[in-house]
C-alpha atoms as a PDB file:
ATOM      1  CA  UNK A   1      49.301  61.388 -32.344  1.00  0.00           C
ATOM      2  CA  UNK A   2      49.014  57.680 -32.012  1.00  0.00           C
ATOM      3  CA  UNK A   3      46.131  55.745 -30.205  1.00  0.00           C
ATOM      4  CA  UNK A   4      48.020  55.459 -27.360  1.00  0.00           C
ATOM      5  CA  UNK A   5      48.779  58.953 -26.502  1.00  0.00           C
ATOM      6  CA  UNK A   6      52.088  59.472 -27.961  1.00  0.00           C
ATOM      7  CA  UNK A   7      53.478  61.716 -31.082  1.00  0.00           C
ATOM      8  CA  UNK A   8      55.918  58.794 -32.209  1.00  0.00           C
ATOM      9  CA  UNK A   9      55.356  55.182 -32.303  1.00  0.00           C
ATOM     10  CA  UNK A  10      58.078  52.359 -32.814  1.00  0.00           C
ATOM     11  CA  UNK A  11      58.190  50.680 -36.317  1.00  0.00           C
ATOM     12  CA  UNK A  12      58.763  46.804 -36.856  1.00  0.00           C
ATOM     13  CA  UNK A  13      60.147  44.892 -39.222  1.00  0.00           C
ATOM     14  CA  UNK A  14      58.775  41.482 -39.857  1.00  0.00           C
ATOM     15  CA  UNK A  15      61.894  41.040 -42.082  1.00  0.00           C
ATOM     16  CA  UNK A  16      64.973  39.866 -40.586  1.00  0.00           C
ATOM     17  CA  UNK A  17      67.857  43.071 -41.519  1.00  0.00           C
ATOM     18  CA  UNK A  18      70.551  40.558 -39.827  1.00  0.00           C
ATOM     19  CA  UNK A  19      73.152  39.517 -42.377  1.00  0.00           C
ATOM     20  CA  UNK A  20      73.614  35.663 -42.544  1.00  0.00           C
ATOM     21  CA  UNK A  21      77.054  36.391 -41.175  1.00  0.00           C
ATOM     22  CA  UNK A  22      75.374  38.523 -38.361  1.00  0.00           C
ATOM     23  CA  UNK A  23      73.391  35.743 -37.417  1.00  0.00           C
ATOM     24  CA  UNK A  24      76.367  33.479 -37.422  1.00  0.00           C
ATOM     25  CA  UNK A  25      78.341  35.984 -34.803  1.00  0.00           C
ATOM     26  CA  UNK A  26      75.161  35.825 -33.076  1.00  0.00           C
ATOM     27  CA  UNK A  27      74.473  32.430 -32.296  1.00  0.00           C
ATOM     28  CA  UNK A  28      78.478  32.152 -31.710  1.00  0.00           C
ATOM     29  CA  UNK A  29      77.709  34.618 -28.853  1.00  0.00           C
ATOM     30  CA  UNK A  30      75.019  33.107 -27.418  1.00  0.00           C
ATOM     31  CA  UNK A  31      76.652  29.751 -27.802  1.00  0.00           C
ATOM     32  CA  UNK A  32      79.851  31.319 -25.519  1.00  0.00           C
ATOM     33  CA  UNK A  33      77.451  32.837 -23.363  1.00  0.00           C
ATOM     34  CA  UNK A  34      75.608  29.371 -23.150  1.00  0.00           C
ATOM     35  CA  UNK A  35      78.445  27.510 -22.009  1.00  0.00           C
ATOM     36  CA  UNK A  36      79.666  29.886 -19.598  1.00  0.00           C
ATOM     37  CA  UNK A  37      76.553  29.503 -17.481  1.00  0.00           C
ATOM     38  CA  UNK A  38      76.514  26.187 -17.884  1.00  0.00           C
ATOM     39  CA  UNK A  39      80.067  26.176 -16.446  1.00  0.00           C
ATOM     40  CA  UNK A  40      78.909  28.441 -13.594  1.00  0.00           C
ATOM     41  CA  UNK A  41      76.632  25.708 -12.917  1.00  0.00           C
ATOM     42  CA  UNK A  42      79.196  22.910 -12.958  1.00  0.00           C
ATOM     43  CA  UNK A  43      81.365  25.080 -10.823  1.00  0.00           C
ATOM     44  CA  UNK A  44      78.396  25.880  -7.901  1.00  0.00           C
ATOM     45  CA  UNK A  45      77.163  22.256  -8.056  1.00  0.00           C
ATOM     46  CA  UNK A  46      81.174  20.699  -7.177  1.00  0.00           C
ATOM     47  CA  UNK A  47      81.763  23.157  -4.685  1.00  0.00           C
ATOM     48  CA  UNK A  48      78.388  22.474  -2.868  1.00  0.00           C
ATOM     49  CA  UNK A  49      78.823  18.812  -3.062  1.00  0.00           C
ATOM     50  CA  UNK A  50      82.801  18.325  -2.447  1.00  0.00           C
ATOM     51  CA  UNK A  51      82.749  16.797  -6.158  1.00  0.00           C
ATOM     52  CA  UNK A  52      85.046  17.697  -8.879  1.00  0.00           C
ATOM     53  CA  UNK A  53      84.078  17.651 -12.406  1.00  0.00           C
ATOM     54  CA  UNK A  54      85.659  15.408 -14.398  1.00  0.00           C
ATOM     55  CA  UNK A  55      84.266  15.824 -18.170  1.00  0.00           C
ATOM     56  CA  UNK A  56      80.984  15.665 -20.500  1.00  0.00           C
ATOM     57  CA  UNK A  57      79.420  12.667 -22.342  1.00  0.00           C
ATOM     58  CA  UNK A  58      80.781  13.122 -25.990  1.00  0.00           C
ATOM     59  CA  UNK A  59      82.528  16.307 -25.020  1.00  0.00           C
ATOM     60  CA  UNK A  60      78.951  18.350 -25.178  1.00  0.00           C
ATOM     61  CA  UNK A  61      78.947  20.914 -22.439  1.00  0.00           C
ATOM     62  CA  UNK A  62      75.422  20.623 -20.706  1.00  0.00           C
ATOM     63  CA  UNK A  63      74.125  17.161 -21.564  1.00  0.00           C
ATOM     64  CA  UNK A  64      75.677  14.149 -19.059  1.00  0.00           C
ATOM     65  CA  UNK A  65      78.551  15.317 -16.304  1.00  0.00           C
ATOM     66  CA  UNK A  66      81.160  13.040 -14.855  1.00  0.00           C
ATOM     67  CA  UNK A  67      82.070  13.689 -11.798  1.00  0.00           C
ATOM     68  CA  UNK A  68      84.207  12.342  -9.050  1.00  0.00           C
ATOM     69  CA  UNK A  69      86.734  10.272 -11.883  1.00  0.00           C
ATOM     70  CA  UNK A  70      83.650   8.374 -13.512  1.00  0.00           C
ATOM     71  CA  UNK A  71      81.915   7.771  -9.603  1.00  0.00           C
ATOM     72  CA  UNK A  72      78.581   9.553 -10.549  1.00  0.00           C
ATOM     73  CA  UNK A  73      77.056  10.933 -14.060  1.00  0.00           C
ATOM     74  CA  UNK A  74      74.938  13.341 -13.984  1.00  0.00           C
ATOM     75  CA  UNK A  75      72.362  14.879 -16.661  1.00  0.00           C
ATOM     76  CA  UNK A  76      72.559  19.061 -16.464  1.00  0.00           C
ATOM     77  CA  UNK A  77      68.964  19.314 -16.063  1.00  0.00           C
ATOM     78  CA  UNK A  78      69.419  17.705 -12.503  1.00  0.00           C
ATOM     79  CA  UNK A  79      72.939  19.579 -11.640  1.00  0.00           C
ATOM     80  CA  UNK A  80      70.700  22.713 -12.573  1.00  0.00           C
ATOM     81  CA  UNK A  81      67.620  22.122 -10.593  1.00  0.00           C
ATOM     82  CA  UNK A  82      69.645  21.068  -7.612  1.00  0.00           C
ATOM     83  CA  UNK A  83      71.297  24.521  -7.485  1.00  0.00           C
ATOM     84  CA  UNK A  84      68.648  26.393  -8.478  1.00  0.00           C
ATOM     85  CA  UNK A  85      65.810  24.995  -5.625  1.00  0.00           C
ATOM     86  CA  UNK A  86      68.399  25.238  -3.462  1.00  0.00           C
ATOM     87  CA  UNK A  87      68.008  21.471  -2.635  1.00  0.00           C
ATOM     88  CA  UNK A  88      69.847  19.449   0.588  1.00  0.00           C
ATOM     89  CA  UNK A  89      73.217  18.720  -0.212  1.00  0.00           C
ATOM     90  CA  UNK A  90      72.743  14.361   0.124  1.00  0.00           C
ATOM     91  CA  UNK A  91      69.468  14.358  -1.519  1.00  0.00           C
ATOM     92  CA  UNK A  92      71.122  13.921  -4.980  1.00  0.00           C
ATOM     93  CA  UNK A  93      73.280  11.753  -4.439  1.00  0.00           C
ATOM     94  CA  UNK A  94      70.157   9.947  -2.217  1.00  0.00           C
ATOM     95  CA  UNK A  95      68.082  10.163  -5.725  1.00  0.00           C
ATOM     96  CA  UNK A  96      71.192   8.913  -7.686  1.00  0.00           C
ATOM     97  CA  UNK A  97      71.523   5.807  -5.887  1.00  0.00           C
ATOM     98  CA  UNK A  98      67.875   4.848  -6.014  1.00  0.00           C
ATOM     99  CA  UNK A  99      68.499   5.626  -9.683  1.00  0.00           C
ATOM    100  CA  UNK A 100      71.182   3.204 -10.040  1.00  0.00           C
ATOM    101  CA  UNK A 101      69.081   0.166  -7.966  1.00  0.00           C
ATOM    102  CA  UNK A 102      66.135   0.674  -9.807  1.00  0.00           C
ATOM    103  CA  UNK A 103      67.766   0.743 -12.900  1.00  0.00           C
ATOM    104  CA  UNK A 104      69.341  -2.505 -11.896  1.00  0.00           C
ATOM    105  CA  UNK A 105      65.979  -3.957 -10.956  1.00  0.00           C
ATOM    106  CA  UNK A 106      64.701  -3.299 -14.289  1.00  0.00           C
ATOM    107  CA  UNK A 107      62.191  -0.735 -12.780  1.00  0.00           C
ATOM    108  CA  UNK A 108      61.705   2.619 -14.191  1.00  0.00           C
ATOM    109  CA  UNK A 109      63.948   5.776 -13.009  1.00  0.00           C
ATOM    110  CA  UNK A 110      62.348   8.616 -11.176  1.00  0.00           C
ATOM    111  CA  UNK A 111      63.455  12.131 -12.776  1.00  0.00           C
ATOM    112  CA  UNK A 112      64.898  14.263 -10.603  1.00  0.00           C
ATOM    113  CA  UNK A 113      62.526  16.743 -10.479  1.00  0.00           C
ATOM    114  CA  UNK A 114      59.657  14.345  -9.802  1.00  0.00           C
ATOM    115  CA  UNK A 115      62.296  12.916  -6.826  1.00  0.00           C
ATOM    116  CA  UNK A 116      61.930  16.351  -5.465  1.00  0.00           C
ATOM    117  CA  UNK A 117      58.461  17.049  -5.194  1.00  0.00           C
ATOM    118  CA  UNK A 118      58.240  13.739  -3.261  1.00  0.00           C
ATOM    119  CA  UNK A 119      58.052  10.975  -6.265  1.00  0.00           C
ATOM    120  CA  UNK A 120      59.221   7.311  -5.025  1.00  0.00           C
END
């Protein structure tokens, strides 16, 4: 009996017994898997805001969004966090603008997240 009370015990490997082609089909999965969240996302965050979703910077699911025919780009981190802490529908787009002037003004851009907790 182990020290923990039990007759069997699991065994680890610190080894890796995943082929290299395993690991391939693996991170192919995840990959697919990846992106479909992401688009789950995408999907939520047009419906909620009336947008649709036009295409990705560089074709990369999950790094900028166009939406609205090139009227607003947005990074996923912000499309996420929006859905996720089930934020006010205008207070994106509110953040976005202020984005856009400051950026204009030379001044630096509040993240989203800092926007949210009250940044300005």
């Amino acid at each position: 009996m182990n020290h923990f009370g039990f007759g069997w015990c699991f065994h680890f490997s610190l080894g890796s017994t995943l082929t290299n082609r395993e690991k391939a089909l693996n991170m192919k999965k995840s990959k697919a898997k990846l992106e479909e969240a992401i688009q789950e996302y995408v999907d939520a965050f047009s419906l909620k805001h009336d947008i649709g979703f036009s295409y990705w910077i560089a074709d990369i699911p999950g790094t900028v969004g166009n939406f609205d025919n090139d009227n607003y780009f947005m990074d996923f981190e912000a499309i996420r966090l929006n859905i996720d802490l089930n934020r006010p529908k205008e207070e994106i787009f509110e953040w976005y603008d202020a984005s856009i002037e400051s950026a204009m003004k030379g001044e630096p851009i509040i993240n989203y997240f800092s926007w949210v907790k009250g940044a300005r």
